[in-house]
N, C-alpha and C. Protein backbone atom coordinates (compact mmCIF):
# COMPACT_ATOMS: atom_id res chain seq x y z
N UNK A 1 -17.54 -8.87 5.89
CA UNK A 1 -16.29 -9.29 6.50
C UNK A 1 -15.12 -9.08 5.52
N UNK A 2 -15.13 -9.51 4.30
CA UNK A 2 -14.22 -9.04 2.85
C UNK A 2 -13.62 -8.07 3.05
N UNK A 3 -14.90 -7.15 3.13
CA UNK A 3 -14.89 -5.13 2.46
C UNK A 3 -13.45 -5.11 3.92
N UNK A 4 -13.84 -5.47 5.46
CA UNK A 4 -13.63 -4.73 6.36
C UNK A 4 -12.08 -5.03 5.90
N UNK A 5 -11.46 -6.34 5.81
CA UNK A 5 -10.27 -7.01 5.92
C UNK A 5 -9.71 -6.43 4.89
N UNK A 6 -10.28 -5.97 3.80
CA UNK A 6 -9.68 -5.48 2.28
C UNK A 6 -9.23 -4.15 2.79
N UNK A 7 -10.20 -3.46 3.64
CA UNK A 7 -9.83 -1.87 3.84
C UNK A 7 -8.15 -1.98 4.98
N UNK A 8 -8.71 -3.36 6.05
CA UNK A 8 -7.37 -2.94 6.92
C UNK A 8 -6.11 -3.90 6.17
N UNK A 9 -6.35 -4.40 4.91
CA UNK A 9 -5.07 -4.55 4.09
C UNK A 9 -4.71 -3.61 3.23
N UNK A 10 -5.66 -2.58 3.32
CA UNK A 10 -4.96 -1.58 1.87
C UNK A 10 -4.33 -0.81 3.05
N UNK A 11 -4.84 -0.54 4.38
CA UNK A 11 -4.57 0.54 5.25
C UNK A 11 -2.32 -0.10 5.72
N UNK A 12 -2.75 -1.48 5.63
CA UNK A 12 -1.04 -1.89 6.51
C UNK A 12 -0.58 -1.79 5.10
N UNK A 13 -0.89 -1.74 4.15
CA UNK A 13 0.10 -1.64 2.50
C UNK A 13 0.54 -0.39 2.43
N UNK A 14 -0.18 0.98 2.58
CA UNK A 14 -0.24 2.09 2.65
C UNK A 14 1.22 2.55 4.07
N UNK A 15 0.98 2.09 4.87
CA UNK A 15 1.50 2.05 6.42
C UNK A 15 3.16 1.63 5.80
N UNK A 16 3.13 -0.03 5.34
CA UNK A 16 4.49 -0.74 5.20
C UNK A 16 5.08 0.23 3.93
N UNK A 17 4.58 0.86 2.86
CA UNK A 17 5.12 1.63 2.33
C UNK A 17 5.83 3.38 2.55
N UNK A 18 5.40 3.25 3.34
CA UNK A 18 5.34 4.64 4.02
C UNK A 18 7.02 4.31 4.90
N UNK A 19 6.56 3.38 5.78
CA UNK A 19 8.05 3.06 6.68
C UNK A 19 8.87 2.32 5.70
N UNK A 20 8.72 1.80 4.65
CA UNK A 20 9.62 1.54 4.06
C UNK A 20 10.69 2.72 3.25
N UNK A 21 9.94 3.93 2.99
CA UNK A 21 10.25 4.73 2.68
C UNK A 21 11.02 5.93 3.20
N UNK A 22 10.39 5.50 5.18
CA UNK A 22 11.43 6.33 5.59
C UNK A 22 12.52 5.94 5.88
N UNK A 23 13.14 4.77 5.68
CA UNK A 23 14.63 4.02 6.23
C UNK A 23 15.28 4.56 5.17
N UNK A 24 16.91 4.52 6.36
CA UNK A 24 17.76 4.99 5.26
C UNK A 24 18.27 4.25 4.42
N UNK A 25 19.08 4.57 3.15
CA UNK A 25 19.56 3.66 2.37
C UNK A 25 20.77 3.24 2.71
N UNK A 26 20.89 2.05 2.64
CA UNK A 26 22.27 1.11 3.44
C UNK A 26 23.58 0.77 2.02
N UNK A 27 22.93 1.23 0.79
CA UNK A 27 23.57 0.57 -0.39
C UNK A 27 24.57 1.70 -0.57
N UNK A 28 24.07 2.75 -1.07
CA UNK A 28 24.65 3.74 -1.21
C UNK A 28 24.61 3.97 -2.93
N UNK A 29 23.94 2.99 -3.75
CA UNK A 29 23.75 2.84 -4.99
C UNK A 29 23.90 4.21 -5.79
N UNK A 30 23.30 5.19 -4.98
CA UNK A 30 23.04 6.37 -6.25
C UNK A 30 23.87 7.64 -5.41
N UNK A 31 24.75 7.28 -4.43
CA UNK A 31 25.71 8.33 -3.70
C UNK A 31 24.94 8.80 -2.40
N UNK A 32 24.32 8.42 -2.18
CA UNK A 32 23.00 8.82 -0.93
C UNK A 32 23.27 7.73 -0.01
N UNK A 33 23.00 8.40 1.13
CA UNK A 33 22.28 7.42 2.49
C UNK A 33 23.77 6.75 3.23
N UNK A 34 25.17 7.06 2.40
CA UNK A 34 26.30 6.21 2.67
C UNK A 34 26.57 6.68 4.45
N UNK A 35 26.29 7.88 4.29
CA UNK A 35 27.26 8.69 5.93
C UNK A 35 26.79 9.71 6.86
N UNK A 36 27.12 9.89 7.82
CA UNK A 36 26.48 11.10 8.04
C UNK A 36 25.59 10.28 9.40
N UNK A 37 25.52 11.07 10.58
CA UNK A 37 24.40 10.52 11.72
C UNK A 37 23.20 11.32 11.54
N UNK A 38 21.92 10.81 11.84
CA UNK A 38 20.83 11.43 12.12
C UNK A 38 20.79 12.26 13.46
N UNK A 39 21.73 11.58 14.26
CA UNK A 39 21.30 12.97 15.27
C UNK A 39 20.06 12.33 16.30
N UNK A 40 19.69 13.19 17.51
CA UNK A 40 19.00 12.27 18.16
C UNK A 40 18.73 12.75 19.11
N UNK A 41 17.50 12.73 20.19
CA UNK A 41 18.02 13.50 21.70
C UNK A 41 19.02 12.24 22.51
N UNK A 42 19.20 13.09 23.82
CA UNK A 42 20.12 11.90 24.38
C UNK A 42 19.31 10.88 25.24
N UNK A 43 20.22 9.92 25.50
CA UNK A 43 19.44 9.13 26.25
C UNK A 43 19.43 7.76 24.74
N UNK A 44 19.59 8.07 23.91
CA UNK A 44 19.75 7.44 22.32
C UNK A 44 18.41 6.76 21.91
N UNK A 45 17.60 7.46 22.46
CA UNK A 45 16.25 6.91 21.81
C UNK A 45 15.87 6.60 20.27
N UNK A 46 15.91 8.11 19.73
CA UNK A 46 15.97 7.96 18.82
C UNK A 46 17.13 8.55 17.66
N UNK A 47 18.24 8.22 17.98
CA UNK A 47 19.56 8.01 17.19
C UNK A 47 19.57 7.17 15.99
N UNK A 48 20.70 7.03 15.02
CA UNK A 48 20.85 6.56 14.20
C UNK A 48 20.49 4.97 14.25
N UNK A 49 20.85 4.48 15.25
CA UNK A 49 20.98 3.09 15.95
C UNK A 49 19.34 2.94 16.66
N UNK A 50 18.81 3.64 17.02
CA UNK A 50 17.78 3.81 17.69
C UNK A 50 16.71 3.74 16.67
N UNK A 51 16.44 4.84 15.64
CA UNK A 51 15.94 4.58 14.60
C UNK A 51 15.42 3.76 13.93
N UNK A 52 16.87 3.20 13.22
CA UNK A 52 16.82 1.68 12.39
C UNK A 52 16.14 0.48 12.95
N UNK A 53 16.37 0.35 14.40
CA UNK A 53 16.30 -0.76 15.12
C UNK A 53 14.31 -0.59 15.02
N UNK A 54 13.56 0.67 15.35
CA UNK A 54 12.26 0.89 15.32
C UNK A 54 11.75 0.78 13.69
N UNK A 55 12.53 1.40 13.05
CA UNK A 55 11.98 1.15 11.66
C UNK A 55 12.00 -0.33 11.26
N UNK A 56 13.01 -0.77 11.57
CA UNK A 56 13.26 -2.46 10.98
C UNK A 56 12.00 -3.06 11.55
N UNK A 57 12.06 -3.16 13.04
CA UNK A 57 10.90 -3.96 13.98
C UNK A 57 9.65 -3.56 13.25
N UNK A 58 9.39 -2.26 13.11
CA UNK A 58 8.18 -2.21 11.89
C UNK A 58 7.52 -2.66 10.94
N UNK A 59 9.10 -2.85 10.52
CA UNK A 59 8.94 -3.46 8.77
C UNK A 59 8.18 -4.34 9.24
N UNK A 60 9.03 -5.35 9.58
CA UNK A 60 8.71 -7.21 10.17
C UNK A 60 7.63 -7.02 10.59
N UNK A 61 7.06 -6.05 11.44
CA UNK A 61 5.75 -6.00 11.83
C UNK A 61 4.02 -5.70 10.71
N UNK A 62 4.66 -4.90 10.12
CA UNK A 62 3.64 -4.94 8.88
C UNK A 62 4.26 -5.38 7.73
N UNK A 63 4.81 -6.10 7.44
CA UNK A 63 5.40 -7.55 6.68
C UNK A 63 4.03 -8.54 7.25
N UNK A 64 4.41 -8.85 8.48
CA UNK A 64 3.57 -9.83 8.81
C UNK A 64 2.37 -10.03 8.96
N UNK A 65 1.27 -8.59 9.08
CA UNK A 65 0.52 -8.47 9.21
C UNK A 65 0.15 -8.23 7.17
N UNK A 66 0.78 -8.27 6.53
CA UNK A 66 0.64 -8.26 4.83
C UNK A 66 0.19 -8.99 4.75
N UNK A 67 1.14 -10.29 4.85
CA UNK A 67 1.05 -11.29 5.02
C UNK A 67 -0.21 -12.25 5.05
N UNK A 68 -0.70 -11.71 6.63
CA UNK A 68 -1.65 -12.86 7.14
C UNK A 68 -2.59 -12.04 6.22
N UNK A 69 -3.29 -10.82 6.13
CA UNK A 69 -4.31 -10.76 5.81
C UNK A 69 -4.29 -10.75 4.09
N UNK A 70 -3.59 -10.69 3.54
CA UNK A 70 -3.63 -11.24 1.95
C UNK A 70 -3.92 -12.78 1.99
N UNK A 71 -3.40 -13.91 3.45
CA UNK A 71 -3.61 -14.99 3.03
C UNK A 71 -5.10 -15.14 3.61
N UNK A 72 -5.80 -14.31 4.37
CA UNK A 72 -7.06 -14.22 5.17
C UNK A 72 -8.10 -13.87 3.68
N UNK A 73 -7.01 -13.00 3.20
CA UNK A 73 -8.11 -12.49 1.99
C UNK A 73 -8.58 -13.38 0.29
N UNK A 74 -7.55 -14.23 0.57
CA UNK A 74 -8.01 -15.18 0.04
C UNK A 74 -8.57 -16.58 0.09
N UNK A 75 -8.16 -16.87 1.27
CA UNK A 75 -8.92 -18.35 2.28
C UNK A 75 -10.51 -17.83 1.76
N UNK A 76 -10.58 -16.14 2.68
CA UNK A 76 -12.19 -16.15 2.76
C UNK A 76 -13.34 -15.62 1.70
N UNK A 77 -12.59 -15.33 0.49
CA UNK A 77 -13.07 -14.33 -0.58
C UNK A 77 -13.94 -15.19 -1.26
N UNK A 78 -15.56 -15.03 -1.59
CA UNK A 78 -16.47 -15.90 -2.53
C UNK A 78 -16.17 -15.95 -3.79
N UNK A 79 -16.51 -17.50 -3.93
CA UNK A 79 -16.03 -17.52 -5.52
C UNK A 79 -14.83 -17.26 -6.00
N UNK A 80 -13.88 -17.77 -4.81
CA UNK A 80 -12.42 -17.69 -4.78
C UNK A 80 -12.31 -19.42 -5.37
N UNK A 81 -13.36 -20.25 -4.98
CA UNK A 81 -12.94 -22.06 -5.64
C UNK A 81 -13.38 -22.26 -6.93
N UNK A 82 -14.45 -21.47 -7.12
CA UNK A 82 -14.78 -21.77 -8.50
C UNK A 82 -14.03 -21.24 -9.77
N UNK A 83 -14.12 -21.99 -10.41
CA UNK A 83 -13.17 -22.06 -11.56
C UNK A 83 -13.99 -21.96 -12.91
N UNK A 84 -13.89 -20.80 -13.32
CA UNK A 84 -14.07 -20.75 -14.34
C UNK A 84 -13.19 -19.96 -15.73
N UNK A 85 -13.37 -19.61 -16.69
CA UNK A 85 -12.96 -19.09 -18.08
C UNK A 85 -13.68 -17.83 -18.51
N UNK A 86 -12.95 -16.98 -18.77
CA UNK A 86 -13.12 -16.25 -19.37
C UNK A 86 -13.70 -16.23 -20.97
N UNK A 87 -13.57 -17.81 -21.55
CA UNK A 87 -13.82 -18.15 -22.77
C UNK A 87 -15.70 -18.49 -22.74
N UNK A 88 -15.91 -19.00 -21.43
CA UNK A 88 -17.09 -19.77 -20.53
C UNK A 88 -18.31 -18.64 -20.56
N UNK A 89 -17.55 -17.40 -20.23
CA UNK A 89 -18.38 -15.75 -20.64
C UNK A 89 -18.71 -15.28 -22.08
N UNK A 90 -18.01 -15.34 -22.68
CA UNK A 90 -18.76 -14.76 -24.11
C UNK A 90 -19.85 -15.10 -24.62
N UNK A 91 -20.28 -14.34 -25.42
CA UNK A 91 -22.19 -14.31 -26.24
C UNK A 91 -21.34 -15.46 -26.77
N UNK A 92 -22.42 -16.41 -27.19
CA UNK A 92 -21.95 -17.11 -28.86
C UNK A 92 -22.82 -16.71 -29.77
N UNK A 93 -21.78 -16.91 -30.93
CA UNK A 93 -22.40 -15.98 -32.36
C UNK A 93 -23.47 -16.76 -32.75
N UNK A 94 -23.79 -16.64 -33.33
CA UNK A 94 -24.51 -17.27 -34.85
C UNK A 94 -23.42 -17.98 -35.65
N UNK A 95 -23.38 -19.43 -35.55
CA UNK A 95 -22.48 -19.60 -37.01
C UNK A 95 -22.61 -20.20 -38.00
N UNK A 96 -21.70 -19.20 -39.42
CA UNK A 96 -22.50 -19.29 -40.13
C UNK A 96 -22.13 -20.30 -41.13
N UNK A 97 -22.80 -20.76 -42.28
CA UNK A 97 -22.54 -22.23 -42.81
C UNK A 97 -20.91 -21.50 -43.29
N UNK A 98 -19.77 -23.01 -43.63
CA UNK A 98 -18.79 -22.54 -44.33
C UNK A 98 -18.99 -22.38 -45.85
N UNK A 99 -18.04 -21.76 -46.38
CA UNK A 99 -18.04 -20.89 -47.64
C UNK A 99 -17.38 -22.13 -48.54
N UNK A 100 -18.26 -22.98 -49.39
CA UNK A 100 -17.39 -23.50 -50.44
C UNK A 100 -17.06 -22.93 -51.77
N UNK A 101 -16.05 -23.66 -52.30
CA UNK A 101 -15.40 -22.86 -53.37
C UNK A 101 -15.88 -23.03 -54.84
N UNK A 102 -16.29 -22.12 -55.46
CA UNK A 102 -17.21 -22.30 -56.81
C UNK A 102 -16.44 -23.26 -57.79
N UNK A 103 -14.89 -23.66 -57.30
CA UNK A 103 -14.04 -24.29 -58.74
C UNK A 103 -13.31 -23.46 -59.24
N UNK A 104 -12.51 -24.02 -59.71
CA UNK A 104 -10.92 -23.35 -59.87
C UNK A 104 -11.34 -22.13 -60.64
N UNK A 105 -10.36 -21.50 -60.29
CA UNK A 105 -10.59 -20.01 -61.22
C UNK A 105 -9.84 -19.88 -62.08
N UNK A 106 -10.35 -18.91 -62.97
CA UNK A 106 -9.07 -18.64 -64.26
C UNK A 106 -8.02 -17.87 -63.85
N UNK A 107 -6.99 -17.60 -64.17
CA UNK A 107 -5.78 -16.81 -63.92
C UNK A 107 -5.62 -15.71 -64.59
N UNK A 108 -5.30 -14.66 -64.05
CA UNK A 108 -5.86 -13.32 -64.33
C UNK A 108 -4.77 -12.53 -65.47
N UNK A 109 -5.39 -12.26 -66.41
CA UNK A 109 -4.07 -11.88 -67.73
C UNK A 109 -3.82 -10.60 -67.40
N UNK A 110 -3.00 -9.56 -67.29
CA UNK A 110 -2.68 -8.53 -67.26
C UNK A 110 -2.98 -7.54 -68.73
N UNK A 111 -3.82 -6.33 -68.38
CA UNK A 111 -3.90 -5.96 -69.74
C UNK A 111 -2.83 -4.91 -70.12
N UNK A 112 -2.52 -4.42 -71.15
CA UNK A 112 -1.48 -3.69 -71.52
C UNK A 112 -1.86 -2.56 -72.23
């Protein structure tokens, strides 16, 4: 059930990026997207106005469907409650006694 929901969330991620990509740009940030009509047959189906209005409804549409199944994909994912550490995984060493210190040392003369 995971695998299936994981594949039709990578498939609407793939999808919402795609239509996100084809809208035009409304900012005009980098000199692009400011002017100009797309053009259209008549009847204004798919016109400038026509367009946007299908691309937007899109978005919202696989927005929402992101959405539910990222929150589907984690409600239902095993071993999504358990809690554990990464610290909880490692080998443990051997450890080894600490190193005491033989007593002060002499201070080292420089020879010339």
């Amino acid at each position: 059930m995971v695998e299936v929901l994981l594949v039709i969330h990578l498939m609407i991620a793939i999808a919402l990026v795609g239509v996100v990509l084809l809208q035009r740009s409304e900012g005009g940030g980098l000199g692009i997207g400011g002017g100009g009509t797309s053009g259209g047959g008549m009847g204004g189906f798919l016109t400038g106005r026509g367009t946007a209005n299908l691309l937007t409804r899109t978005t919202a549409i696989l927005a929402a469907c992101f959405m539910t199944t990222s929150l589907l994909l984690t409600i239902i994912t095993p071993g999504a409650s358990q809690r554990s550490s990464i610290i909880d995984e490692l080998p443990t060493a051997p450890q080894s006694a600490p190193l005491e210190p033989e007593g002060p040392s002499e201070p080292v003369v420089p020879v010339q």
